[in-house]
Protein backbone atom coordinates (compact mmCIF):
# COMPACT_ATOMS: atom_id res chain seq x y z
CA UNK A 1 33.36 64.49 33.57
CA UNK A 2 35.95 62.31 31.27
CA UNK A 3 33.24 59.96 30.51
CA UNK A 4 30.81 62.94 29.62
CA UNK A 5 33.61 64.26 27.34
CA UNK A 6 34.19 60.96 25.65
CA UNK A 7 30.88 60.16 25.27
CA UNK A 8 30.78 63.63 23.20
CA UNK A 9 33.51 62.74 21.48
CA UNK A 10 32.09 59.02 20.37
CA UNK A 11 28.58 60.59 19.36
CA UNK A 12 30.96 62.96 17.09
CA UNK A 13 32.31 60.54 15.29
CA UNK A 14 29.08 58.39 14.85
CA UNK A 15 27.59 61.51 13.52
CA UNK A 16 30.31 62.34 10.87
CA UNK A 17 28.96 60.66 7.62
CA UNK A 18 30.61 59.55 4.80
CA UNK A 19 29.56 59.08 1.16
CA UNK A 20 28.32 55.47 -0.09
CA UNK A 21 31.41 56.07 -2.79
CA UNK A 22 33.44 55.25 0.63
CA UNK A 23 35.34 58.36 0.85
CA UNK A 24 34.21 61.66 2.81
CA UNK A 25 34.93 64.23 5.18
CA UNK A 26 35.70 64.03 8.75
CA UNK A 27 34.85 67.08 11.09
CA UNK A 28 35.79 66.89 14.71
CA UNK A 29 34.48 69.37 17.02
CA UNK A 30 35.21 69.91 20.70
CA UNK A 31 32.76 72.20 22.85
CA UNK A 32 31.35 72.46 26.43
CA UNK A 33 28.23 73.89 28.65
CA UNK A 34 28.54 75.88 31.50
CA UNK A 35 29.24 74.45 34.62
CA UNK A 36 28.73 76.34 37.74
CA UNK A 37 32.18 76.70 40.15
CA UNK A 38 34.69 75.10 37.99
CA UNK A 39 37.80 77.62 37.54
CA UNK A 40 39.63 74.91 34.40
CA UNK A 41 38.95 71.31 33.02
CA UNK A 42 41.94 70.70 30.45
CA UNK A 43 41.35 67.71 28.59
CA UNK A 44 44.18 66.06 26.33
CA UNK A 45 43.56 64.48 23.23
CA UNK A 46 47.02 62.21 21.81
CA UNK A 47 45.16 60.28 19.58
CA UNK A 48 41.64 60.40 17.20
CA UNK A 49 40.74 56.75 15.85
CA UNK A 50 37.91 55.71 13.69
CA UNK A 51 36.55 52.03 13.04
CA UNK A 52 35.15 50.87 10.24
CA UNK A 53 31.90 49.09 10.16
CA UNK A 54 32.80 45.37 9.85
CA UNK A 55 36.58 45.99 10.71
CA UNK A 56 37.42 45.37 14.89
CA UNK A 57 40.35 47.53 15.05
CA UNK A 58 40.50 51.24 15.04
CA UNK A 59 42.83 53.22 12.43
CA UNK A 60 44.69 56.12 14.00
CA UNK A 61 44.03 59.49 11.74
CA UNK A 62 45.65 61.87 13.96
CA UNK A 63 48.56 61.94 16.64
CA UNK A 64 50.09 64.18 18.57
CA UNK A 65 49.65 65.77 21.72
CA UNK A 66 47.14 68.99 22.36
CA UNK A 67 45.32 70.39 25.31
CA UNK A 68 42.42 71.97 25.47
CA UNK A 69 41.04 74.12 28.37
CA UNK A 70 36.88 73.39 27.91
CA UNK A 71 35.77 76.31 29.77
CA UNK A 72 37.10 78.44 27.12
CA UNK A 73 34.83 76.69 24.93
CA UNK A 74 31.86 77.80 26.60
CA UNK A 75 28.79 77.82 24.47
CA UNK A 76 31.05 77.60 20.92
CA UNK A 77 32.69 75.21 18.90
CA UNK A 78 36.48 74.60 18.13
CA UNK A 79 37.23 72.59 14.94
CA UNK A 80 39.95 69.97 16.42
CA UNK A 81 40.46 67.79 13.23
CA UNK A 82 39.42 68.26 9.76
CA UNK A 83 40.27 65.72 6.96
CA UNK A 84 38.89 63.26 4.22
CA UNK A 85 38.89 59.33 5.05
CA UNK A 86 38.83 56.61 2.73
C-alpha cells in the first residue's frame, strides 16, 4: 500500500509543470479509491522534495509533520501543498 501511495505521489510531481521562464506553480494532491474491508490507512507526510532535471539532489519545499487518514479521501481530492518554485 506505501509503495502504491508513493508511487501516486511521484507521478504527482512528474505531472506538475512548470513554465520554460523556470518559475511555476506546484499543486500537490492526495486522494484514494475504495478498498473493500479496510476500517483506516493514515499515511504521514514530514517532508515534499522536488529535483531538478540535471541537479542529483532533491530541494525540500515543505516540512512539517501531517497525517492524513486516506479513506476519508474516498473518491475526492485534498490539496496538500500549493506554492510557486523557481
Amino acid at each position: 500500500m506505501k509503495k502504491l501511495i508513493l508511487f501516486a505521489l511521484s507521478i504527482t510531481l512528474l505531472l506538475s509543470g512548470c513554465s520554460s521562464d523556470r518559475t511555476g506553480n506546484f499543486q500537490l494532491y492526495l486522494t484514494d479509491q475504495p478498498i473493500p474491508d479496510i476500517e483506516n490507512v493514515y499515511v504521514t507526510i514530514s517532508e515534499i522534495g522536488v529535483k531538478k532535471q540535471g541537479e542529483e539532489a532533491f530541494t525540500t519545499i515543505w516540512e512539517g509533520e501531517k497525517t492524513y487518514d486516506l479513506l476519508t479521501l474516498r473518491n475526492r481530492e485534498e490539496l496538500i501543498l500549493d506554492i510557486e518554485l523557481e
